[in-house]
C-alpha atoms as a PDB file:
ATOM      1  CA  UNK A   1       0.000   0.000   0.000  1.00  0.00           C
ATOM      2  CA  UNK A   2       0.779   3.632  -0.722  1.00  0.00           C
ATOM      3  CA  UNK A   3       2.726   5.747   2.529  1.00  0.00           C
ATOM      4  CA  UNK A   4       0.002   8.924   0.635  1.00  0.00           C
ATOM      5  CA  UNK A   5      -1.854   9.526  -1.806  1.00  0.00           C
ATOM      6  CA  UNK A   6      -1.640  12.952  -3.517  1.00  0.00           C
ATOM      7  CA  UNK A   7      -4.650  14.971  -4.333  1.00  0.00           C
ATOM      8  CA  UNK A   8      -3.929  17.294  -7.100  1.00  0.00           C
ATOM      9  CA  UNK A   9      -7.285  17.511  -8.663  1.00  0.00           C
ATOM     10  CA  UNK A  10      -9.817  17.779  -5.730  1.00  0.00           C
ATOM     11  CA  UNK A  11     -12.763  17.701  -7.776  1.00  0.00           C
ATOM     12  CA  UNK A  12     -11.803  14.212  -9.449  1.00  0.00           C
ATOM     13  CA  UNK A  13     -10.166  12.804  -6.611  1.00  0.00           C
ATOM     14  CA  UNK A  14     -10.704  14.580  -3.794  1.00  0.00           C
ATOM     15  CA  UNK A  15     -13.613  11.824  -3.361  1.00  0.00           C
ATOM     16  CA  UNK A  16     -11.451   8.874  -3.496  1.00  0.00           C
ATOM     17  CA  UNK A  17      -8.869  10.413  -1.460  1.00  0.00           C
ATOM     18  CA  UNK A  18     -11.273  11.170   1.673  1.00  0.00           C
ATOM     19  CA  UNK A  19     -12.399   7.562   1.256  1.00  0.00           C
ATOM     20  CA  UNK A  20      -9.382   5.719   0.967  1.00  0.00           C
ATOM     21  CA  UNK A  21      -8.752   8.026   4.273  1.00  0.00           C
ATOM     22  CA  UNK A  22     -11.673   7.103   6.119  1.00  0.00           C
ATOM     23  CA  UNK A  23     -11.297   3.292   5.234  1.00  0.00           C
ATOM     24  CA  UNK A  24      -7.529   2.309   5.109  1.00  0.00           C
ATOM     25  CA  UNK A  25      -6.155   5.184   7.406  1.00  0.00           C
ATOM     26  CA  UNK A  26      -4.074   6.265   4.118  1.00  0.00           C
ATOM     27  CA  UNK A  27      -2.189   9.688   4.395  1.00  0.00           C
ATOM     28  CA  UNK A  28      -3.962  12.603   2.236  1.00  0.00           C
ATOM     29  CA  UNK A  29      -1.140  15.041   0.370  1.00  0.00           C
ATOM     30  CA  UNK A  30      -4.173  18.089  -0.056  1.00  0.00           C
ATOM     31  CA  UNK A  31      -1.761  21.569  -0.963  1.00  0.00           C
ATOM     32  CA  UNK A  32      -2.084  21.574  -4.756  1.00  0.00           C
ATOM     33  CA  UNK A  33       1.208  23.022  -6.196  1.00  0.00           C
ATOM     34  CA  UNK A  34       0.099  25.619  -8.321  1.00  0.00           C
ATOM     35  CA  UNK A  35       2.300  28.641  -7.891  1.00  0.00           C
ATOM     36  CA  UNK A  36       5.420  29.282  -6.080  1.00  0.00           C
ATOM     37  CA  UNK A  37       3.833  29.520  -2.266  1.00  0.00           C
ATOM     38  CA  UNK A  38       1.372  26.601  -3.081  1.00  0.00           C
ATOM     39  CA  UNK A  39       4.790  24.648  -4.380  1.00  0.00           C
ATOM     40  CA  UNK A  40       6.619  25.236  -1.742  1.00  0.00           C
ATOM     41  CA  UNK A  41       3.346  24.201   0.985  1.00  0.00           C
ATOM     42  CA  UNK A  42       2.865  21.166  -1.035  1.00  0.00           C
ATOM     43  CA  UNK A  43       6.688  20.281  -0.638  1.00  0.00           C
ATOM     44  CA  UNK A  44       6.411  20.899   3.028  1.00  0.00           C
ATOM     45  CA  UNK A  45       3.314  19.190   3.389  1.00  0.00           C
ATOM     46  CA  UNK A  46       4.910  16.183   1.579  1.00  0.00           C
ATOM     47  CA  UNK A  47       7.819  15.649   4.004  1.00  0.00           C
ATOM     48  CA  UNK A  48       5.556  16.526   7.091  1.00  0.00           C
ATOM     49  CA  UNK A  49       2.887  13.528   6.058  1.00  0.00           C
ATOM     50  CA  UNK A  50       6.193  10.847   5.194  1.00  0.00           C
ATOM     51  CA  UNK A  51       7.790  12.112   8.243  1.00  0.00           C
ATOM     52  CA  UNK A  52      11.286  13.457   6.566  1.00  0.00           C
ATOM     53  CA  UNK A  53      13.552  16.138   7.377  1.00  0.00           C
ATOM     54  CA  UNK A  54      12.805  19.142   5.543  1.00  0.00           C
ATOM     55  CA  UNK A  55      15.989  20.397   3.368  1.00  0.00           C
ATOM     56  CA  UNK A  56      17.540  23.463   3.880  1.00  0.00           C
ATOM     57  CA  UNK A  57      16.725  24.665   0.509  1.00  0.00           C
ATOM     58  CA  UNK A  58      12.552  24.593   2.095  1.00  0.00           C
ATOM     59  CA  UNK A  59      13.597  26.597   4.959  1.00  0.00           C
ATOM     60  CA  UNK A  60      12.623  30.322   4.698  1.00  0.00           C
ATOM     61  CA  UNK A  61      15.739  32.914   4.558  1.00  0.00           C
ATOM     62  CA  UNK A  62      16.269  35.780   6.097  1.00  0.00           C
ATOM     63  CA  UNK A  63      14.037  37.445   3.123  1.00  0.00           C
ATOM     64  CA  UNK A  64      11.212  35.300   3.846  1.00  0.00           C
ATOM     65  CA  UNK A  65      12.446  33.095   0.398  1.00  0.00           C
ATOM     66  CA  UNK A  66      13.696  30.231   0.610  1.00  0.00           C
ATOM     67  CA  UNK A  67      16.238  29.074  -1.844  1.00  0.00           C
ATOM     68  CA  UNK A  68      14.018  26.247  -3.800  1.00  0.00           C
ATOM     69  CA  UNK A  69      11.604  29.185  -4.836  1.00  0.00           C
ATOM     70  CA  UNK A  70      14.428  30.855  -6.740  1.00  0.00           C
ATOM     71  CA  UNK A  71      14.317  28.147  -9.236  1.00  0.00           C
ATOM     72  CA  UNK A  72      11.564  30.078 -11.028  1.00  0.00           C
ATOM     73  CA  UNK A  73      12.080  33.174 -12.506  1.00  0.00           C
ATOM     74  CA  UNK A  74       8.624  34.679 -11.848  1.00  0.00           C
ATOM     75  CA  UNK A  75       9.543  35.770  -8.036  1.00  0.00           C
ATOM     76  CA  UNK A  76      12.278  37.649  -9.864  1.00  0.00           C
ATOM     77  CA  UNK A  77      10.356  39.153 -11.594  1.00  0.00           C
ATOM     78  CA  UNK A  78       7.832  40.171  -9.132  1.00  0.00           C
ATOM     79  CA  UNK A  79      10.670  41.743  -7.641  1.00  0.00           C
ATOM     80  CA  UNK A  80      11.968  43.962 -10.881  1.00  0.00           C
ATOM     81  CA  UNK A  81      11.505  47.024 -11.383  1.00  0.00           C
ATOM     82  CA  UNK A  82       9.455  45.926 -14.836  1.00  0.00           C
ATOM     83  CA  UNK A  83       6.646  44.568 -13.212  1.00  0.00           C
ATOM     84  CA  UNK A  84       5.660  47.732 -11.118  1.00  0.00           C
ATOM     85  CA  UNK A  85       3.650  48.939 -14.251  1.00  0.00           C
ATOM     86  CA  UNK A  86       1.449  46.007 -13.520  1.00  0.00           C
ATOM     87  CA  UNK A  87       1.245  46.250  -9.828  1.00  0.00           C
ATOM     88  CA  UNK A  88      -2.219  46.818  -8.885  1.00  0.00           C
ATOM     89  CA  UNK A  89      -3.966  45.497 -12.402  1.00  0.00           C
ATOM     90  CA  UNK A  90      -7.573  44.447 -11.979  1.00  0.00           C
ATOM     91  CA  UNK A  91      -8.058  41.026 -12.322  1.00  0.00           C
ATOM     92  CA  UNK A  92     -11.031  38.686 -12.192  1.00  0.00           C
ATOM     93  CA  UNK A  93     -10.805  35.224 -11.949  1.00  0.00           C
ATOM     94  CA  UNK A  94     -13.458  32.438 -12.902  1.00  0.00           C
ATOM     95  CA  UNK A  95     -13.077  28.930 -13.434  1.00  0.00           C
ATOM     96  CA  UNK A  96     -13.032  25.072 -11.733  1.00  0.00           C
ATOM     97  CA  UNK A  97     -12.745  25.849  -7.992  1.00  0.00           C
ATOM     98  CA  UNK A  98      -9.087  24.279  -8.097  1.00  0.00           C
ATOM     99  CA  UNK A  99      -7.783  26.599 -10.326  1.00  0.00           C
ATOM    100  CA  UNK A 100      -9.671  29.572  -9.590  1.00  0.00           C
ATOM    101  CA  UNK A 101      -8.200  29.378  -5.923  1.00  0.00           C
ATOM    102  CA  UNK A 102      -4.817  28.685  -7.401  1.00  0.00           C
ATOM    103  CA  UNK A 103      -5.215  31.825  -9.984  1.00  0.00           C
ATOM    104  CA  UNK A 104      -6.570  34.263  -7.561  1.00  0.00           C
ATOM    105  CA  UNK A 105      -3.532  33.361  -4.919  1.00  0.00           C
ATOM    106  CA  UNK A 106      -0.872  33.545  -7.837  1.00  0.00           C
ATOM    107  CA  UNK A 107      -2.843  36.789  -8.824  1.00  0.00           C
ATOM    108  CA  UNK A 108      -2.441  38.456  -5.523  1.00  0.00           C
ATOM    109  CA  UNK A 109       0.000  36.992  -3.239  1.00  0.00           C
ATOM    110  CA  UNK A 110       2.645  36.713  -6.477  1.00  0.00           C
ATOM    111  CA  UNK A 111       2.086  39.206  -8.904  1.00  0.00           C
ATOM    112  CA  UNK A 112       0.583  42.099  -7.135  1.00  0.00           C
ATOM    113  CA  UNK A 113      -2.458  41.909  -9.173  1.00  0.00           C
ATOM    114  CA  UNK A 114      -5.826  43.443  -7.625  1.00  0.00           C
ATOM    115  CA  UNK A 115      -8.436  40.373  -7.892  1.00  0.00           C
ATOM    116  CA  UNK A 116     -11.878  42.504  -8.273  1.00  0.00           C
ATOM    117  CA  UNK A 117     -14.036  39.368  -8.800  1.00  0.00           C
ATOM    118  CA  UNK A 118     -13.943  35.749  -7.959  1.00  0.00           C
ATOM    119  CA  UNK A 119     -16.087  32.917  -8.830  1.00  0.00           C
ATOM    120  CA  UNK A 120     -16.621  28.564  -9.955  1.00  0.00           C
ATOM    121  CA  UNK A 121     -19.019  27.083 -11.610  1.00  0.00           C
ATOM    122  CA  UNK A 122     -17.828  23.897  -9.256  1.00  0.00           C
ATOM    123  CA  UNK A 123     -20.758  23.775  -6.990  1.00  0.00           C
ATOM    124  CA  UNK A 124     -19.625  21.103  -5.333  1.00  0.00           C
ATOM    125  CA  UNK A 125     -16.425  23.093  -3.985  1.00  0.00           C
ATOM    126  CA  UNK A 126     -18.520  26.244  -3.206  1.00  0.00           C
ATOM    127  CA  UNK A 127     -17.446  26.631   0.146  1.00  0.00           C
ATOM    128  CA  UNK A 128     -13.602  26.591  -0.488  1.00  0.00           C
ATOM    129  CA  UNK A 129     -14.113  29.247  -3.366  1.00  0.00           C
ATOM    130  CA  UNK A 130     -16.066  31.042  -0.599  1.00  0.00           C
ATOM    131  CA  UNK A 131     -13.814  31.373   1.546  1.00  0.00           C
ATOM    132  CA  UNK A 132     -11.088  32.247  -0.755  1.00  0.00           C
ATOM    133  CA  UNK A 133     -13.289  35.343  -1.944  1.00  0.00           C
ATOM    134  CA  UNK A 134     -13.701  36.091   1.286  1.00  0.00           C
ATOM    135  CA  UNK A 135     -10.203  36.367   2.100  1.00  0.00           C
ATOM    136  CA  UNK A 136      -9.957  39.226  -0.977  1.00  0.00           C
ATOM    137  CA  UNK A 137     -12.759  40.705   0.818  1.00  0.00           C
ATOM    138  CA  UNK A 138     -15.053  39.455  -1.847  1.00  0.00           C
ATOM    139  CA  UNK A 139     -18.117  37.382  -2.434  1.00  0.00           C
ATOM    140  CA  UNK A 140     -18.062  34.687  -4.791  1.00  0.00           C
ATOM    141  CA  UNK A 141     -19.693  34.206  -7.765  1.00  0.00           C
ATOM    142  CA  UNK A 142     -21.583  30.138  -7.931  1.00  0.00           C
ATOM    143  CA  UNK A 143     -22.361  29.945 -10.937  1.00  0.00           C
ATOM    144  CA  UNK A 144     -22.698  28.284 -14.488  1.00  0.00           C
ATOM    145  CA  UNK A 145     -24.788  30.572 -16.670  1.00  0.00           C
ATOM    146  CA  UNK A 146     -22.027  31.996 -18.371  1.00  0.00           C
ATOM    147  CA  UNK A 147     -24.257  35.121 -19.417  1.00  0.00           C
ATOM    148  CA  UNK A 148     -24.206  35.778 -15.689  1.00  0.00           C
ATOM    149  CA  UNK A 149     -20.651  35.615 -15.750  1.00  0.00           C
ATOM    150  CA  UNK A 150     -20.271  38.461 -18.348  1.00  0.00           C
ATOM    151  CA  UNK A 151     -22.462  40.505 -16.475  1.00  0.00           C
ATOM    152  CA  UNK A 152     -20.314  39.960 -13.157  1.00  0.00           C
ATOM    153  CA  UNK A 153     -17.219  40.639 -14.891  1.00  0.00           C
ATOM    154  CA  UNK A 154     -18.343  43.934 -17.123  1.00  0.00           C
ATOM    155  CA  UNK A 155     -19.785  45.195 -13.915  1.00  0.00           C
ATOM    156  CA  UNK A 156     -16.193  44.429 -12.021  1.00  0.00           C
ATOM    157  CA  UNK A 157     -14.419  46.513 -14.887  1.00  0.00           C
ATOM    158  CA  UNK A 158     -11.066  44.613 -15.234  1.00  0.00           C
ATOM    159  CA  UNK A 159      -8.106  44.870 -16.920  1.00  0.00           C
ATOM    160  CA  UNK A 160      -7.752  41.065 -16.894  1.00  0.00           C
ATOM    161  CA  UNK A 161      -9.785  37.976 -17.406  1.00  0.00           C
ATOM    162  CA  UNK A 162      -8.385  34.643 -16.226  1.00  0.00           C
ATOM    163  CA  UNK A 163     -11.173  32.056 -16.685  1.00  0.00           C
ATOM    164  CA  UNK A 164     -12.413  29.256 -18.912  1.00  0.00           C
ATOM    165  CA  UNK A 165     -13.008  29.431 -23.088  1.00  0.00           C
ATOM    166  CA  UNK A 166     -16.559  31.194 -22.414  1.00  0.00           C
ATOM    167  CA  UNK A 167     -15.170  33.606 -20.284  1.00  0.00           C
ATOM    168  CA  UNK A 168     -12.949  34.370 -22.708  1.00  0.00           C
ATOM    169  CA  UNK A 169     -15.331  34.849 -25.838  1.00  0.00           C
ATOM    170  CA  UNK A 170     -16.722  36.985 -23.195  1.00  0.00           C
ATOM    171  CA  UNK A 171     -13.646  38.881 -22.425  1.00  0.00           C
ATOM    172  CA  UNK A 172     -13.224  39.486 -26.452  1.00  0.00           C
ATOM    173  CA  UNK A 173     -16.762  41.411 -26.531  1.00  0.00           C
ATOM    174  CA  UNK A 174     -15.932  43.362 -23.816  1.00  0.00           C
ATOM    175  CA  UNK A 175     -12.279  44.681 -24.951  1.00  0.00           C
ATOM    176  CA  UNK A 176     -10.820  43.129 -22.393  1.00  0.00           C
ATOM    177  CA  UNK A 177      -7.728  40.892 -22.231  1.00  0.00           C
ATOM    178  CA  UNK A 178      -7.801  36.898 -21.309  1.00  0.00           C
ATOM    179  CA  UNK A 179      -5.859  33.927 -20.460  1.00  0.00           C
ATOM    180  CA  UNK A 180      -7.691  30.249 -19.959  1.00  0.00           C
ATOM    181  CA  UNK A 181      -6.790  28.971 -16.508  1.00  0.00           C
ATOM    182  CA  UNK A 182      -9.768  26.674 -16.335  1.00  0.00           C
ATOM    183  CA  UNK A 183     -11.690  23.581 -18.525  1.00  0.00           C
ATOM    184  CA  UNK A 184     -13.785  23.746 -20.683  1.00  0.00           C
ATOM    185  CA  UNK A 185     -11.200  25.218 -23.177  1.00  0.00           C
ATOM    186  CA  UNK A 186      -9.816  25.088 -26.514  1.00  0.00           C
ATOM    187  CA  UNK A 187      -7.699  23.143 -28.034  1.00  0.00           C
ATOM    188  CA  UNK A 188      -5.217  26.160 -28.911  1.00  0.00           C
ATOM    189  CA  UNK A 189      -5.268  26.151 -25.136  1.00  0.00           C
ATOM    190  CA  UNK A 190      -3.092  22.719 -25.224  1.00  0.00           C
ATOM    191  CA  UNK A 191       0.497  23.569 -26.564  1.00  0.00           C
ATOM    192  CA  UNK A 192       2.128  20.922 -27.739  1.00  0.00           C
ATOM    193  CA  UNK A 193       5.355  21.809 -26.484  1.00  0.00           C
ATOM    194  CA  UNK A 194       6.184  21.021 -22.547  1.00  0.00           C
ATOM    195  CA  UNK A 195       3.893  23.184 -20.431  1.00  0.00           C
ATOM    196  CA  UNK A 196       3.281  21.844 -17.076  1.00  0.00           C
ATOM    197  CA  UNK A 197       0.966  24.124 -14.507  1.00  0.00           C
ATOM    198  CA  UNK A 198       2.124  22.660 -11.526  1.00  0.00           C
ATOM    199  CA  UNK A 199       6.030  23.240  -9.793  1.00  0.00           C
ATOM    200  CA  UNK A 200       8.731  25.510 -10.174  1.00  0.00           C
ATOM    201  CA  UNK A 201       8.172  25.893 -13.968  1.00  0.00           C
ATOM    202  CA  UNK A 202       4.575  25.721 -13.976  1.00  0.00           C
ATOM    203  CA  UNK A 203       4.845  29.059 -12.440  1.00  0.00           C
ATOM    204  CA  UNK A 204       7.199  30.592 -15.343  1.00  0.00           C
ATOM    205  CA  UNK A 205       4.442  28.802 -17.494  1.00  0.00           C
ATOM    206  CA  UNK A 206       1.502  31.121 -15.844  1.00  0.00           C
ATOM    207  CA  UNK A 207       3.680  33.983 -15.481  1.00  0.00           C
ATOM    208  CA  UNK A 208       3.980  33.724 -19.493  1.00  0.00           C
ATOM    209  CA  UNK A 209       0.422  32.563 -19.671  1.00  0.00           C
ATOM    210  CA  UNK A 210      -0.993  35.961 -17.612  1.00  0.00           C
ATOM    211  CA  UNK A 211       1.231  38.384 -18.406  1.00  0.00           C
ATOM    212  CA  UNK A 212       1.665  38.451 -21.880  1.00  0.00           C
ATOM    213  CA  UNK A 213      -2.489  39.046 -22.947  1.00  0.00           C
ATOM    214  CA  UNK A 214      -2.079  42.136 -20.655  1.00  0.00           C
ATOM    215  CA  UNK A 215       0.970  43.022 -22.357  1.00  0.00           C
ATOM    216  CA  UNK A 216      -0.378  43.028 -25.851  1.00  0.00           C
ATOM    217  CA  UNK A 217      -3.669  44.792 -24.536  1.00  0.00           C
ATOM    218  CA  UNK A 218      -1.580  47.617 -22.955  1.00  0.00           C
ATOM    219  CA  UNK A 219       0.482  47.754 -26.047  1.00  0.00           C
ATOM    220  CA  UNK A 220      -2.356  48.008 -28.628  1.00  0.00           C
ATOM    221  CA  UNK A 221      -3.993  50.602 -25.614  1.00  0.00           C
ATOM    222  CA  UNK A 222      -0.988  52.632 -26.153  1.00  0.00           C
ATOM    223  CA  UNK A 223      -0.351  51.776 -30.198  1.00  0.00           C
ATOM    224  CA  UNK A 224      -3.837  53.226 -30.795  1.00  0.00           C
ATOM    225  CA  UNK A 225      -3.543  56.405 -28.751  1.00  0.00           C
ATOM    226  CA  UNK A 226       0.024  57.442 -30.048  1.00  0.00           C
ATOM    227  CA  UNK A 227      -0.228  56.095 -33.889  1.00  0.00           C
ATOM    228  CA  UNK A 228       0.322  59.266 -35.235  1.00  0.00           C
ATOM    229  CA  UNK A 229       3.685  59.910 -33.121  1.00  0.00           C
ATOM    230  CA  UNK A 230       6.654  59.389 -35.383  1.00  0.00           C
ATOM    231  CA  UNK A 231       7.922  56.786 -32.773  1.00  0.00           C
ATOM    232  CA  UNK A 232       5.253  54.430 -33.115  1.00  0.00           C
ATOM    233  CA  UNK A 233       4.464  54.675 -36.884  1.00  0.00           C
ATOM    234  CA  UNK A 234       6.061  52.345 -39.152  1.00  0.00           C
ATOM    235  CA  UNK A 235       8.600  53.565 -41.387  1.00  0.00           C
ATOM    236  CA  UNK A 236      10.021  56.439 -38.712  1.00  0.00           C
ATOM    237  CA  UNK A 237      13.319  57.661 -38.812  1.00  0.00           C
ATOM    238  CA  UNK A 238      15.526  55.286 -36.761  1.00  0.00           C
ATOM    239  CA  UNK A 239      16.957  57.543 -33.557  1.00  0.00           C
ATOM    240  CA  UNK A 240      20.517  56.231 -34.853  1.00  0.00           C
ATOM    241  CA  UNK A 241      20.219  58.438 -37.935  1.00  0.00           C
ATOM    242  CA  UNK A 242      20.183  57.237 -41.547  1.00  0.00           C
ATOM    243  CA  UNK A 243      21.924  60.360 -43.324  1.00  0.00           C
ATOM    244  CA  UNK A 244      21.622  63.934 -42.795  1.00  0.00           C
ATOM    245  CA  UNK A 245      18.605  65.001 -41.056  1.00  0.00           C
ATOM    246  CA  UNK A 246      15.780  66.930 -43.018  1.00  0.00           C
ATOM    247  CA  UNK A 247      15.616  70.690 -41.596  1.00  0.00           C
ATOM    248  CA  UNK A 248      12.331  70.521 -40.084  1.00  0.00           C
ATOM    249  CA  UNK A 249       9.625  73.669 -41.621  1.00  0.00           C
ATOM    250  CA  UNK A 250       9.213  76.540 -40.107  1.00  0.00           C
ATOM    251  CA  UNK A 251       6.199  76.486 -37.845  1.00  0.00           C
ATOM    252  CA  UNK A 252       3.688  78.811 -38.281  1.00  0.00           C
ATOM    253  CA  UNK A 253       2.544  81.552 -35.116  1.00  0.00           C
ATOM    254  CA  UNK A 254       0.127  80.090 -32.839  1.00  0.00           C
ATOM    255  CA  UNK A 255      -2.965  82.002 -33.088  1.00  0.00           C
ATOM    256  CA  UNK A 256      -4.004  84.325 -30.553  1.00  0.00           C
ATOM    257  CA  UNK A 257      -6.576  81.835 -28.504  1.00  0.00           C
ATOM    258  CA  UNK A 258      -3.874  78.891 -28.494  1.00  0.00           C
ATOM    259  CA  UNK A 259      -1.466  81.743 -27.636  1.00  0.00           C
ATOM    260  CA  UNK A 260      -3.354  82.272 -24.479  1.00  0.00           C
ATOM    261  CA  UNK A 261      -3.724  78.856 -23.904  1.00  0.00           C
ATOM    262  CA  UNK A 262      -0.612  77.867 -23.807  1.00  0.00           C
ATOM    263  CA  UNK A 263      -0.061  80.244 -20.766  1.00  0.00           C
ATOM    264  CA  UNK A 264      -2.273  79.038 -18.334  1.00  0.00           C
ATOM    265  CA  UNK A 265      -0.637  77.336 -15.861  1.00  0.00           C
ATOM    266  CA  UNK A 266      -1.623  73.966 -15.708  1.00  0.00           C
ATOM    267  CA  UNK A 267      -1.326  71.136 -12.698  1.00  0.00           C
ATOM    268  CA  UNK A 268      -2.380  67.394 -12.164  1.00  0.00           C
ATOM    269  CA  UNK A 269      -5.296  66.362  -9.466  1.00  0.00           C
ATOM    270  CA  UNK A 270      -4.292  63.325  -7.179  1.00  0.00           C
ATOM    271  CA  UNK A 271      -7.049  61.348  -9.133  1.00  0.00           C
ATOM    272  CA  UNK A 272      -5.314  62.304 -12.667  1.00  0.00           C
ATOM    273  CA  UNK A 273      -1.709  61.374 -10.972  1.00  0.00           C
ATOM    274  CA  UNK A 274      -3.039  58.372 -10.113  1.00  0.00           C
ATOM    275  CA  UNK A 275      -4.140  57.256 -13.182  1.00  0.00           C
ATOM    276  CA  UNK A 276      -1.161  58.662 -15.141  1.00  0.00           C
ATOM    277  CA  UNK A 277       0.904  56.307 -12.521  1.00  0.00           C
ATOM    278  CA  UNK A 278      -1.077  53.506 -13.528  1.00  0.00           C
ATOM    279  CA  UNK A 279       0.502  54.006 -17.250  1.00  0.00           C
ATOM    280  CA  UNK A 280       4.181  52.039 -18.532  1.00  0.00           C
ATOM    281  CA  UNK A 281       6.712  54.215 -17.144  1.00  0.00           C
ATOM    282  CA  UNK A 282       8.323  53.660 -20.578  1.00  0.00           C
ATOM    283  CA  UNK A 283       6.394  55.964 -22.406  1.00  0.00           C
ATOM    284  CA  UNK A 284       4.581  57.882 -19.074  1.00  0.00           C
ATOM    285  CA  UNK A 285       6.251  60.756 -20.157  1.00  0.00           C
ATOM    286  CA  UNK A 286       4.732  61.205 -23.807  1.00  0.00           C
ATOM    287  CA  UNK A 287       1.524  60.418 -22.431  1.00  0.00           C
ATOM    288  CA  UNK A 288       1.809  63.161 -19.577  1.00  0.00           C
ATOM    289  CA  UNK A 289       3.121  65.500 -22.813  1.00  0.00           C
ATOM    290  CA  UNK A 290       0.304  65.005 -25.125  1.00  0.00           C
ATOM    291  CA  UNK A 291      -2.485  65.038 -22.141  1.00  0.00           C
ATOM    292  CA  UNK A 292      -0.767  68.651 -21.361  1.00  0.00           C
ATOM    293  CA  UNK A 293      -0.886  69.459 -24.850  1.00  0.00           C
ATOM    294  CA  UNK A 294      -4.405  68.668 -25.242  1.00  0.00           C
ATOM    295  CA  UNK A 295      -5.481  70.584 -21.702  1.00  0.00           C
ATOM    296  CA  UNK A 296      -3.933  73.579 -22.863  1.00  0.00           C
ATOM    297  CA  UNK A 297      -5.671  73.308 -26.015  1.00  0.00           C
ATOM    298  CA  UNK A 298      -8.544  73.842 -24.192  1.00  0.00           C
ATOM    299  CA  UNK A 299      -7.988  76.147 -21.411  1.00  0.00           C
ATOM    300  CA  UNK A 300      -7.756  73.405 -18.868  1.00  0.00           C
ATOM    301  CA  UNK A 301      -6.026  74.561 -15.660  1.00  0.00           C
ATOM    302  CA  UNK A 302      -6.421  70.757 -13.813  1.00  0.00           C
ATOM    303  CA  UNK A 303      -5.670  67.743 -15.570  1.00  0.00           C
ATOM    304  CA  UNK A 304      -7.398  65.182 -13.444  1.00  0.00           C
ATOM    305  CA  UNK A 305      -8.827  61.230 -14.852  1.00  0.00           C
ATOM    306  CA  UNK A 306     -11.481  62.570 -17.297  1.00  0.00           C
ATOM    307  CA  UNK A 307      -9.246  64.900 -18.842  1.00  0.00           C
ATOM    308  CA  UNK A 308      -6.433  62.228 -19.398  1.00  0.00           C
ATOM    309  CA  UNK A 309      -8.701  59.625 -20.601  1.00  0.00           C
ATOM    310  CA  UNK A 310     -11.090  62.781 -22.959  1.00  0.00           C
ATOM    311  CA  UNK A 311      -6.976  62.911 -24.474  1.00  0.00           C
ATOM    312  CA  UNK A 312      -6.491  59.199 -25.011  1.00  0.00           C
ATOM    313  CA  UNK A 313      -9.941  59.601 -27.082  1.00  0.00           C
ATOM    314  CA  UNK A 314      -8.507  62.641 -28.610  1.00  0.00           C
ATOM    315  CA  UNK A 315      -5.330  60.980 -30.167  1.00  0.00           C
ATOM    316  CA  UNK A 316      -6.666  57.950 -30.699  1.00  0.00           C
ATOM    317  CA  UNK A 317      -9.254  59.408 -33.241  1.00  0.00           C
END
C-alpha cells in the first residue's frame, strides 16, 4: 500500500482520497502546487505527512524566500523594477474551484495583481471558493450561466480575465484581455510543447500565460492612442540616424486663442496622478506630454482622470 496519496485535482479525486482516508487510514497530500507559495506548501506538506527532514533549501531565509523558490524566474520578476507597471492590475478570476483558488492566490499573493471578482461554476467546492473570496474581501460568484458571468465581470471593470473558453469569448466582446486557466477550453489552449501548470516551472508557465495578454492589450492601448507619433508609426526615422537630417519647416505663429492657452498654468489632481501612474513608465512621459498638450488646447487649468482619458480619445481618433 501507498505511505500517501496525492490529491492534485480535488474535484476528481478529492472523493477517493477522503475515502481511501476514512477506510484504510491512508495519508492525504491536499496543498495543490500551483504557484510558487502553493509549491513550496505542497513540498512541506509532503515531508511533514512521510515524516522526513525538511531540506535546507525549504527553509525560509532571512528574506522570507527560501532558496528552492528561486528556481523560477517569476519571483524575480515580481521583484523587478518591470513589473511595477502592472502592480495593482484588476483582475477577475473564474473557473473550476481548483484553479480559480490557485489563480486568484498567484494573482495576488505573487504578482501584485488586484483580484476585483472571484467565482466557480464547481458547486460542489462552493465553500472553499467562498472562503477564498472572502479572504480578498469578496463574495463569490456560484455559478454556471455563463451570461451571468459576463455581467459579473463587465460590472467588475477589469483589466484582466483569467477564466475558462466562455469567459474568454466573453472577455473578447468586452475589450478586455484573457488567459484560460480553467476547462472547458480550446484546443489552442493545449500547446504541444512542454507546459506543465504545476512546480517551479509551472509558475514561469503562468507567469507567461498571464502576463503576456495584458501586455499586448496595454500595447495596442498605447499603439492606438500614439499612432500618429513618429515613434510608433512604421517607417520612422531610426533615432541612430540614416543620413543627414531633413531641416524641419518653419512652424507657423500660434494664433491668438492657443497663444493664451498655452499660458495658463496647468497642474495634475491626485485622481489624474493616479491614473497617469497607472501608465508604462516607458512611455509615461509622452503620455503626460500630449495630455498637457491637449489641456492647454482647451484652457484646462487641472488635468485630473477625465481629462487624461477625454486625451487618449482625442489621439486615438
Amino acid at each position: 500500500t501507498a505511505d500517501a496519496n496525492v490529491c492534485l485535482y480535488p474535484e476528481v479525486a478529492g472523493t477517493l482520497c477522503s475515502w481511501l482516508e476514512r477506510q484504510f487510514g491512508m495519508a492525504c497530500i491536499r496543498m495543490v502546487p500551483i504557484g510558487i507559495g502553493a509549491t513550496v506548501a505542497f513540498l512541506r506538506e509532503v515531508h511533514s505527512v512521510l515524516d522526513l527532514e525538511l531540506p535546507a533549501e525549504l527553509e525560509p531565509g532571512a528574506d522570507g524566500v527560501c532558496e528552492a523558490e528561486r528556481r523560477s524566474r517569476l519571483p524575480w520578476y515580481s521583484r523587478s523594477v518591470d513589473s511595477t507597471y502592472l502592480t495593482g492590475k484588476r483582475v477577475f478570476v473564474f473557473g473550476d474551484a481548483t484553479h480559480a483558488i490557485a489563480a486568484a492566490r498567484i494573482a495576488s499573493r505573487e504578482l501584485g495583481f488586484q483580484v476585483v471578482g472571484l467565482g466557480s461554476y464547481s458547486r460542489e467546492q462552493a465553500r472553499e471558493v467562498r472562503a477564498a473570496a472572502a479572504e480578498l474581501g469578496l463574495e463569490a460568484l456560484i455559478s454556471d450561466d455563463y451570461l451571468a458571468v459576463e455581467a459579473a465581470i463587465a460590472e467588475a471593470a477589469p483589466e484582466l480575465v483569467l477564466g475558462t473558453q466562455m469567459e474568454r469569448h466573453s472577455a473578447k466582446r468586452l475589450g478586455i484581455p484573457c488567459a484560460v486557466i480553467s476547462t472547458p477550453l480550446h484546443v489552442q489552449d493545449v500547446p504541444a510543447r512542454y507546459a506543465p501548470q504545476m512546480g517551479w516551472e509551472g509558475a514561469n508557465v503562468i507567469f507567461d500565460s498571464w502576463v503576456h495578454p495584458l501586455m499586448m492589450g496595454l500595447e495596442e492601448h498605447l499603439i492606438g492612442m500614439f499612432r500618429h507619433d513618429f515613434e510608433f508609426v512604421d517607417g520612422h526615422r531610426s533615432h541612430l540616424g540614416d543620413g543627414a537630417p531633413v531641416a524641419a519647416p518653419a512652424e507657423a505663429s500660434p494664433a491668438p486663442a492657443m497663444a493664451a492657452a498655452a499660458g495658463v498654468g496647468l497642474s495634475w489632481s491626485p485622481e489624474g496622478e493616479a491614473e497617469l501612474a497607472k501608465i508604462p513608465f516607458f512611455v509615461r512621459g509622452k503620455v503626460r506630454k500630449n495630455t498637457e498638450t491637449y489641456a492647454r488646447e482647451r484652457g484646462l487649468a487641472v488635468i485630473d482622470s477625465e481629462a487624461l482619458y477625454e486625451a487618449k480619445a482625442h489621439f486615438s481618433r
